[in-house]
Protein backbone atom coordinates (compact mmCIF):
# COMPACT_ATOMS: atom_id res chain seq x y z
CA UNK A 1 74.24 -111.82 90.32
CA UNK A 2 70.86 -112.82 92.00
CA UNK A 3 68.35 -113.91 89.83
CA UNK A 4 66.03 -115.67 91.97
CA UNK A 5 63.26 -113.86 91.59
CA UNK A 6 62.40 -113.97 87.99
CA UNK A 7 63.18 -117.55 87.92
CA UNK A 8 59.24 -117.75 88.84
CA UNK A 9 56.82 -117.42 86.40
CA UNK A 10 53.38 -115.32 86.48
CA UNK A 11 50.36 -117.34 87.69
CA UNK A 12 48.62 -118.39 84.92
CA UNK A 13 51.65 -119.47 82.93
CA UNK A 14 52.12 -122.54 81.20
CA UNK A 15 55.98 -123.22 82.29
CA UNK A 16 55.53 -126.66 81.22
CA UNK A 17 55.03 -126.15 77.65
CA UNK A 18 57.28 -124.40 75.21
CA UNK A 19 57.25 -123.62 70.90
CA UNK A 20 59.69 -123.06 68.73
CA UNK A 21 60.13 -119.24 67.45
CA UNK A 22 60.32 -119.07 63.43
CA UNK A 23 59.07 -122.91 63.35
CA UNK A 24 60.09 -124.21 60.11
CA UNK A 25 62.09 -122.57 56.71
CA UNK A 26 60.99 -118.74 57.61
CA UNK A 27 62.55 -115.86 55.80
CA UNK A 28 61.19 -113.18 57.99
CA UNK A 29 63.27 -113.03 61.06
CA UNK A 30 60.91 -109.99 62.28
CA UNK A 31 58.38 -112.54 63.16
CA UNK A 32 59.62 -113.69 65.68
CA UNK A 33 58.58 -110.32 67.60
CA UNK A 34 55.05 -110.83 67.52
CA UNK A 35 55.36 -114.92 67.99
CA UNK A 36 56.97 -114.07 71.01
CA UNK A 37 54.30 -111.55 72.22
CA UNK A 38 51.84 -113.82 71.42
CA UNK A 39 53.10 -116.63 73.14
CA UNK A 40 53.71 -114.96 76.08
CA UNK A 41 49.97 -113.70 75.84
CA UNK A 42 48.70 -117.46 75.40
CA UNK A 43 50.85 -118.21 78.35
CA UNK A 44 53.17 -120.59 77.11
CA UNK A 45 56.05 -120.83 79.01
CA UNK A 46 59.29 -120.73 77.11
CA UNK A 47 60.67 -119.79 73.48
CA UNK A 48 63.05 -122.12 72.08
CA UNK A 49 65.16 -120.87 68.91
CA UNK A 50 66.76 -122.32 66.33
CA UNK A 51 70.07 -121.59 64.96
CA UNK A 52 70.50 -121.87 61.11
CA UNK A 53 73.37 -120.26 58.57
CA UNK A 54 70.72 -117.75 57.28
CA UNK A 55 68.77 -115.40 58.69
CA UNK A 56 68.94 -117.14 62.56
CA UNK A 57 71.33 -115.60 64.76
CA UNK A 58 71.32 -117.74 68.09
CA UNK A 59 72.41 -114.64 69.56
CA UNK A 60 70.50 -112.08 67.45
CA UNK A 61 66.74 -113.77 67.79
CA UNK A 62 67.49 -114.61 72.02
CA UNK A 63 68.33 -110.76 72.39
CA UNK A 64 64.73 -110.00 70.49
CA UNK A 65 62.90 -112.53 72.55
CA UNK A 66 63.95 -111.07 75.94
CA UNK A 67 63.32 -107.49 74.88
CA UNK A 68 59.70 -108.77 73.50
CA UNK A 69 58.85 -110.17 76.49
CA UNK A 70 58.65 -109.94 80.35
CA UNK A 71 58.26 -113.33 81.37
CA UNK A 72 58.45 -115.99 78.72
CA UNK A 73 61.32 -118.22 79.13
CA UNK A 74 64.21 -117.77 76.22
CA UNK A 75 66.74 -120.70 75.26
CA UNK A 76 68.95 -121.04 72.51
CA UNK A 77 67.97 -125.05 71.35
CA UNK A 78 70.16 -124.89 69.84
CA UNK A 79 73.72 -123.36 68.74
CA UNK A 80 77.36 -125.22 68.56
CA UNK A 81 80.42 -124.88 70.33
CA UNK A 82 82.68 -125.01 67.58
CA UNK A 83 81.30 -121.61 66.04
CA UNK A 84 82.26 -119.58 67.61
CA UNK A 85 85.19 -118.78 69.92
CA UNK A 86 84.67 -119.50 73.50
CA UNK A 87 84.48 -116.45 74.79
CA UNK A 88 82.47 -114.94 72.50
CA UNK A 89 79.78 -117.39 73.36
CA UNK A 90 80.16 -117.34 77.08
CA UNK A 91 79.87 -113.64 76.61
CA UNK A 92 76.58 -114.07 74.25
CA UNK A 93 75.48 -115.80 77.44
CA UNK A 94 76.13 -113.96 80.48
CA UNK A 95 74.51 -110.48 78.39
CA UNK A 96 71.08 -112.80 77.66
CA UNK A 97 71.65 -113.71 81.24
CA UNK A 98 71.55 -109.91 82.33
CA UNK A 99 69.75 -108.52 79.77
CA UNK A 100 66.49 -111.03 80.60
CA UNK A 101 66.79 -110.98 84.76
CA UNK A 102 67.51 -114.74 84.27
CA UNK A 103 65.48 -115.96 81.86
CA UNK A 104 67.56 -117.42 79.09
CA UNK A 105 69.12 -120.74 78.84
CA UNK A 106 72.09 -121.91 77.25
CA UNK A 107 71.53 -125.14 74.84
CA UNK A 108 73.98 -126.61 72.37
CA UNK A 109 73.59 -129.33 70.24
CA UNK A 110 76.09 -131.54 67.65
CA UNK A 111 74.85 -130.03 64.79
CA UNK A 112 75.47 -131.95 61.25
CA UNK A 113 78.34 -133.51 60.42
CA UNK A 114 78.01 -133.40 56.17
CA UNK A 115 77.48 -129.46 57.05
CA UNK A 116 80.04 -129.13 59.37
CA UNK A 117 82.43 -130.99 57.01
CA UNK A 118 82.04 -128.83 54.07
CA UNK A 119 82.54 -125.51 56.52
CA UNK A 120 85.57 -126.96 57.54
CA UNK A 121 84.55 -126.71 61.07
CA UNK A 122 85.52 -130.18 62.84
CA UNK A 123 83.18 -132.39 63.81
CA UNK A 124 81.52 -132.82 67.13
CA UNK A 125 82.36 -135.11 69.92
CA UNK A 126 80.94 -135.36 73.29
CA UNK A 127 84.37 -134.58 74.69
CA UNK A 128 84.37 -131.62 72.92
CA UNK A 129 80.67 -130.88 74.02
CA UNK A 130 81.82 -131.68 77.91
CA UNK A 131 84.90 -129.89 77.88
CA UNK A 132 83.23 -126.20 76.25
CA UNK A 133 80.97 -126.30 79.08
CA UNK A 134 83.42 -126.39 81.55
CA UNK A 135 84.99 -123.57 79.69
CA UNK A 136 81.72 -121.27 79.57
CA UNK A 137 80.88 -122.76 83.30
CA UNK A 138 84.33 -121.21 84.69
CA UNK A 139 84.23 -118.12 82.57
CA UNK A 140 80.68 -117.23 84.44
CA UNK A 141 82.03 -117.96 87.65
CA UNK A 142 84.72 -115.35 87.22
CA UNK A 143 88.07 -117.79 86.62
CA UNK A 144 91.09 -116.63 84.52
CA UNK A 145 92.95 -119.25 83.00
CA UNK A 146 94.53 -120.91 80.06
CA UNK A 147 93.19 -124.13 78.89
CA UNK A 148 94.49 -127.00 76.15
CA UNK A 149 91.51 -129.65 76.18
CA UNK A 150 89.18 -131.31 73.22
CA UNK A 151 87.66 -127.97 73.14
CA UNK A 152 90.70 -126.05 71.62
CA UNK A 153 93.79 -124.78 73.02
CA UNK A 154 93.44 -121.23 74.42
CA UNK A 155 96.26 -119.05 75.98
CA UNK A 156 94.13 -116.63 78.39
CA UNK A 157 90.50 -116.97 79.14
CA UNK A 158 88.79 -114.55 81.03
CA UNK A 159 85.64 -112.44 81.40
CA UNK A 160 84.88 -110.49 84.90
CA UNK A 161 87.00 -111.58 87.88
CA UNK A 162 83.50 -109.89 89.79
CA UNK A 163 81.20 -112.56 87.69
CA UNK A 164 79.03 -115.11 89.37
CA UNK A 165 76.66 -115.73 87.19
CA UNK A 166 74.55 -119.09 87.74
CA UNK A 167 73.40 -120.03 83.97
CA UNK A 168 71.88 -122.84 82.77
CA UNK A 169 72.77 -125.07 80.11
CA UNK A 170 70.42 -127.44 78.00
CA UNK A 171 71.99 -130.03 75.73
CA UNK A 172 70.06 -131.56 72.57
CA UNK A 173 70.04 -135.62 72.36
CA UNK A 174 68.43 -138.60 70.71
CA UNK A 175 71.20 -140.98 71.30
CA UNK A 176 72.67 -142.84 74.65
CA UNK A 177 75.77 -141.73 74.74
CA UNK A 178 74.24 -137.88 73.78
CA UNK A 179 71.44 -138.58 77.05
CA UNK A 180 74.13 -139.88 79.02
CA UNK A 181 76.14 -137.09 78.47
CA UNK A 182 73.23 -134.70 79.75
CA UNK A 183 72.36 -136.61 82.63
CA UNK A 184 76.24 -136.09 83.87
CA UNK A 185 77.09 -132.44 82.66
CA UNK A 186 73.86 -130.94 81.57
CA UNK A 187 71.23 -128.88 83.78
CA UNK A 188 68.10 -129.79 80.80
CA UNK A 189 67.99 -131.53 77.82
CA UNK A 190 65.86 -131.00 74.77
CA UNK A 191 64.95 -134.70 73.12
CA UNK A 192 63.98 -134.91 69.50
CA UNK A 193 60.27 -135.03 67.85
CA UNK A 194 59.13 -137.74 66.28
CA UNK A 195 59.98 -140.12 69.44
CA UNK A 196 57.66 -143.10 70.04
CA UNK A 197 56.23 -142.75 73.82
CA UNK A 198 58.03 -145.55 74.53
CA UNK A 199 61.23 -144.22 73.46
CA UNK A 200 60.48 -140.70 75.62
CA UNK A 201 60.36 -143.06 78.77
CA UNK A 202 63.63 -144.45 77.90
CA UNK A 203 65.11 -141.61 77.08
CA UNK A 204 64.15 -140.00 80.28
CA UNK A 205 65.35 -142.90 81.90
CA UNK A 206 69.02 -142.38 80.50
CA UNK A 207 69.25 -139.46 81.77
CA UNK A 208 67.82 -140.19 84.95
CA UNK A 209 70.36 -142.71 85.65
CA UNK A 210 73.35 -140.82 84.36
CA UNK A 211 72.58 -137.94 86.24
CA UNK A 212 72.51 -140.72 89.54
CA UNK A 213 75.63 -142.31 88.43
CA UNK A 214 77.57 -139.08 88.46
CA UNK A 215 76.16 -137.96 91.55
CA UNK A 216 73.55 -135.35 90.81
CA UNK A 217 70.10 -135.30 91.45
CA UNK A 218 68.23 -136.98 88.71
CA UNK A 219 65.63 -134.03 89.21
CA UNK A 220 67.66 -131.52 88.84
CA UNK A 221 67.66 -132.42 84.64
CA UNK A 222 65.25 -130.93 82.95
CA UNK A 223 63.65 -133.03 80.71
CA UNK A 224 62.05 -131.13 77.57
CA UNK A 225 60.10 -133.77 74.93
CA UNK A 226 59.02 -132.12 71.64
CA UNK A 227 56.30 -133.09 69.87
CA UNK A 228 55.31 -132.11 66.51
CA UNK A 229 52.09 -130.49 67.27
CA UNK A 230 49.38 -130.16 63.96
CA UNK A 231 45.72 -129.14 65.03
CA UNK A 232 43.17 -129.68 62.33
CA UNK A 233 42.18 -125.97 61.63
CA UNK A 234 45.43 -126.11 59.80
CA UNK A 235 45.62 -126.43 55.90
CA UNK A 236 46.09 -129.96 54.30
CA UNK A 237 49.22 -128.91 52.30
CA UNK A 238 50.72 -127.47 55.80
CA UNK A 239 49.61 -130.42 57.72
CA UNK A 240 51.91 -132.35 55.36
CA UNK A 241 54.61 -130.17 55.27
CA UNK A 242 55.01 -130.05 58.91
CA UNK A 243 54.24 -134.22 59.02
CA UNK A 244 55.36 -135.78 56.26
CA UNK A 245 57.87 -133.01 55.26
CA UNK A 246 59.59 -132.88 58.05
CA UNK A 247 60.03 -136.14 59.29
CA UNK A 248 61.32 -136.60 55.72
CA UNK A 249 64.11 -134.05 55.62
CA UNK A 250 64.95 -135.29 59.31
CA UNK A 251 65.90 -138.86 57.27
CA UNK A 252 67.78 -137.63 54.59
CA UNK A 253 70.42 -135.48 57.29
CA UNK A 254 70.39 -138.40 60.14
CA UNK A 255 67.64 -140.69 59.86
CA UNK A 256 69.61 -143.96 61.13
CA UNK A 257 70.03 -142.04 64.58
CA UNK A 258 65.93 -141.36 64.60
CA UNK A 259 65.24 -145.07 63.82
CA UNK A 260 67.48 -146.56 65.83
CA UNK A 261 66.58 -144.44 68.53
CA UNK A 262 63.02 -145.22 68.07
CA UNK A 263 63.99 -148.97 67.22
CA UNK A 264 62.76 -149.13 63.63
CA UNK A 265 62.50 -151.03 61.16
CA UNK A 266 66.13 -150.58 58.92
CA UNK A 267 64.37 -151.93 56.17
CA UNK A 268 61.40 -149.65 55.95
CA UNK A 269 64.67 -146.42 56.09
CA UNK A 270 66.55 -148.00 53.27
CA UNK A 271 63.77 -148.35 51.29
CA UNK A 272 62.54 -144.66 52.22
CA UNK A 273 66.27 -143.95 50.95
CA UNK A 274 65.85 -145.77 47.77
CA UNK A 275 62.78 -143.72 46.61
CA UNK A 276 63.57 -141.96 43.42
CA UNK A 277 61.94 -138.67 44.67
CA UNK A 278 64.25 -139.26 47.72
CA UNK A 279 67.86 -139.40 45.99
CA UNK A 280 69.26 -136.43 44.68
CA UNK A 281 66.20 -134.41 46.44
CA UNK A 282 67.56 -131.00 45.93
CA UNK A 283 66.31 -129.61 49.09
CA UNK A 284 64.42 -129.90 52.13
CA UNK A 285 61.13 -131.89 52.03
CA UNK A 286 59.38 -129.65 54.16
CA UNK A 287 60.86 -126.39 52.80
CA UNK A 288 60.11 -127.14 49.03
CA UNK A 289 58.37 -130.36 48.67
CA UNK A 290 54.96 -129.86 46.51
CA UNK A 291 51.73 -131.33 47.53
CA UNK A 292 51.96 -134.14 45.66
CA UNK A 293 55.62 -135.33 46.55
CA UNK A 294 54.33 -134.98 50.11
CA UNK A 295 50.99 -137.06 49.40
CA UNK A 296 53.77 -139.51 48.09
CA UNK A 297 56.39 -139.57 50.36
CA UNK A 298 53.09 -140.42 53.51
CA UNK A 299 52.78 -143.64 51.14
CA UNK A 300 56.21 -144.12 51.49
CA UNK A 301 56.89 -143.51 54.74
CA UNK A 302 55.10 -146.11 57.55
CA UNK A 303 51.95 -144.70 59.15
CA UNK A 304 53.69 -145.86 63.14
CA UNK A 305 56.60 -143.45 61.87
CA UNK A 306 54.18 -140.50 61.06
CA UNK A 307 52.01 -141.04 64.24
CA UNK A 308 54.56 -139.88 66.98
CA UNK A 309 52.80 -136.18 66.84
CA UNK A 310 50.16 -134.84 67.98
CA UNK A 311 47.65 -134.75 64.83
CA UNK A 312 43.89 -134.49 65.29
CA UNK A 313 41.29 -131.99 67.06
CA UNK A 314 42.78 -129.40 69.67
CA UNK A 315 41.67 -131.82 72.26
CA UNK A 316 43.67 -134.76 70.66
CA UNK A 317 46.28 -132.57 70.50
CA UNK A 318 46.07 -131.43 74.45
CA UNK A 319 46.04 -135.56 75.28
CA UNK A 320 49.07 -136.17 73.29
CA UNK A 321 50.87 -133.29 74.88
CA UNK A 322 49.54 -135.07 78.45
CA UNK A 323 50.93 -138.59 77.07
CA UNK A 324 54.19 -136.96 77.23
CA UNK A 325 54.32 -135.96 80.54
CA UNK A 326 53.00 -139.24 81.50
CA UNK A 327 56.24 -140.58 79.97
CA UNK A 328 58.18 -138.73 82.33
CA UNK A 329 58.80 -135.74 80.42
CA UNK A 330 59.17 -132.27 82.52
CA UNK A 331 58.13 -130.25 80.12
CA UNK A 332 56.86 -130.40 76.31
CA UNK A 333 58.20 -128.37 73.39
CA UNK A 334 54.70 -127.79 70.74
CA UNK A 335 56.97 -127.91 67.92
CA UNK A 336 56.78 -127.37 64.14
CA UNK A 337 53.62 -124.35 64.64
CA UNK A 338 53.19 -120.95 65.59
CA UNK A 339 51.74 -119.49 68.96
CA UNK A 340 48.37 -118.68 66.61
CA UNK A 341 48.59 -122.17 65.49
CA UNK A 342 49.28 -123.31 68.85
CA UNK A 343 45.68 -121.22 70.39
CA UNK A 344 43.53 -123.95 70.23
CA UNK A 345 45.69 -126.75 71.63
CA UNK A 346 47.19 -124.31 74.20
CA UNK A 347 43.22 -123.52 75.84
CA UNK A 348 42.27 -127.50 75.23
CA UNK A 349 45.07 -128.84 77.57
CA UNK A 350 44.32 -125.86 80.10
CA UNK A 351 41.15 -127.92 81.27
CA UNK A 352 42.51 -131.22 81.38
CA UNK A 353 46.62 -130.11 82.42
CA UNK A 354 47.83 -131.98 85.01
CA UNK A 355 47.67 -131.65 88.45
CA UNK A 356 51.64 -131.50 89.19
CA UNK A 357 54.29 -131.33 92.03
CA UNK A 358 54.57 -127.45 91.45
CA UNK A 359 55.14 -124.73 89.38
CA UNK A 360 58.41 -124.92 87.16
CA UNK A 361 61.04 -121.77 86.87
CA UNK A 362 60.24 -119.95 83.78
CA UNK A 363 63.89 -120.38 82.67
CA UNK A 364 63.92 -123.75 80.40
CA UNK A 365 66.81 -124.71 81.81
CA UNK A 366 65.76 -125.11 85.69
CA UNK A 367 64.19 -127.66 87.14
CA UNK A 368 62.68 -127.25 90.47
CA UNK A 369 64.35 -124.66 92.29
């Protein structure tokens, strides 16, 4: 199936930047519709969604982001492989594929461990990771087969001898051996917020140089940072929710992978760990956290740690987001606020936004094309 054509996005779209649909704890699923409208108004380029155990489909909220738009760029950033069966994802895929002329990527990410553990689902491993995309990758090309890998053991695959379909697939990383990965198998990868500049570069780097090693184009991997994004004209009490909060609840689920990633200070995590708020927390920070555990937890928390977002006037915002590209960064995720959050900064980086080689595909999962 051909979709060159809507790979391309409308002039006057922003196919370097992307948001998050349903940023944050959100009960209302519905939304989502007018985020997505409204994005694609602003002319952001991409919508990247979520998947959580509640009200967040993966495939649910990427089928009502195509149908409420015409152009923006739809990924899934991200769902797991172990999920679902194989070919009920691949065929999740191939309909967003159809259904939105080519404007939906695939992403997958490791998901959580403790979570994963208690569902009795078995943990990730990169093998696994590697080996379901060349499951989904040979079910869209048309194959029939059996297969017995670190993916599962499967008697009969198969989902249109007549398919050809060319989809994308994005994978999430902070860690080498996660980067690496996506440099060799991956067609993007989504990084993680709250990454020093100096750890974007390396990241990108990573990738760069796996993608090299194995034989690919480095340029051909997208490279999507995210950057927690928090203009002024927002409310104190949200500003620290989507700071402070978050970065919080990102430590209590994985935090030695952000600081070591970031290279850290160990010391200034274990004591974040020992805080009496912080043990036995009964939820997330930035879901339930008052204003005044917040206002505590920024003492706790080092000001370096709580400065890798964009934070200030829409124009400091817009610089950040150009900081980012200067780090080698393809593209940048605004994450943690909503396309009417997201105005401001979006029409402050329009007058100072890079001068680049060319216009990227509206799918998030191209490069260059």
């Amino acid at each position: 199936m051909s979709t060159d054509a809507p790979l391309v996005s409308t002039t006057g779209a922003l196919t370097e930047l992307g948001f998050y649909g349903l940023a944050g704890h959100s009960s209302s699923p519905r939304d989502l519709l007018d985020e997505v409208r409204l994005g694609e108004e602003l002319g952001l380029g991409s919508v990247f969604l979520s998947e959580r155990f509640n009200v967040k489909d993966a495939a649910v909220m990427a089928g009502a982001a195509v149908a409420a738009s015409t152009a923006l760029g739809v990924g899934t950033a991200a769902t797991n492989h172990s999920t679902r069966h194989p070919l009920v994802t691949a065929t999740m895929a191939t309909t967003l594929h159809r259904m939105s002329g080519g404007r939906y990527a695939f992403g997958l990410g490791r998901g959580f461990d403790l979570l994963f553990d208690v569902m009795g689902v078995p943990r990730t491993t990169s093998a696994q990771i590697e080996d379901a995309i060349g499951i989904y990758r040979r079910l869209w090309h048309g194959e029939a087969f059996g297969h017995d890998g670190p993916a599962g053991t499967y008697p009969y695959l198969s989902q249109d001898s007549s398919f050809d379909e060319d989809i994308p697939v994005m994978l999430m990383a902070i860690g080498d051996r996660s980067l690496e990965l996506a440099g060799r198998v991956a067609d993007a990868v989504v990084l993680h917020t709250f990454l020093t500049d100096e750890t974007l570069a390396r990241s990108v780097g990573v990738v760069r140089r796996a993608a090299e090693e194995a034989g690919r184009d480095p340029a051909s991997v997208r490279v999507w940072a995210v950057l927690g994004t928090v203009e002024d004209s927002i409310p104190e009490e949200q500003r620290l929710r989507k700071v402070v909060g978050r970065l919080a609840t990102y430590l209590t689920g994985y935090g030695q992978v952000l600081v070591r990633a970031n290279g850290w200070d160990l010391a200034d995590y274990e004591r974040f760990r020992a805080d009496p708020l912080v043990q036995g927390y009964p939820g997330a920070f930035d879901a339930i956290g008052t204003t005044d555990e917040l206002r505590h937890l920024a003492e706790v928390l080092p000001d370096e740690w709580l400065a890798a977002v964009a934070a200030g006037s829409a124009e400091q915002c817009a610089r950040r987001v150009v900081d980012q590209l200067d780090a080698g960064a393809d593209s940048v995720i605004l994450h943690g606020a909503t396309p009417t959050e997201l105005a401001p900064v979006v029409a402050a980086y329009r007058s100072i936004r890079p001068s680049g080689p060319g216009v990227l595909p509206a799918n998030p999962g191209w490069a260059a094309r």
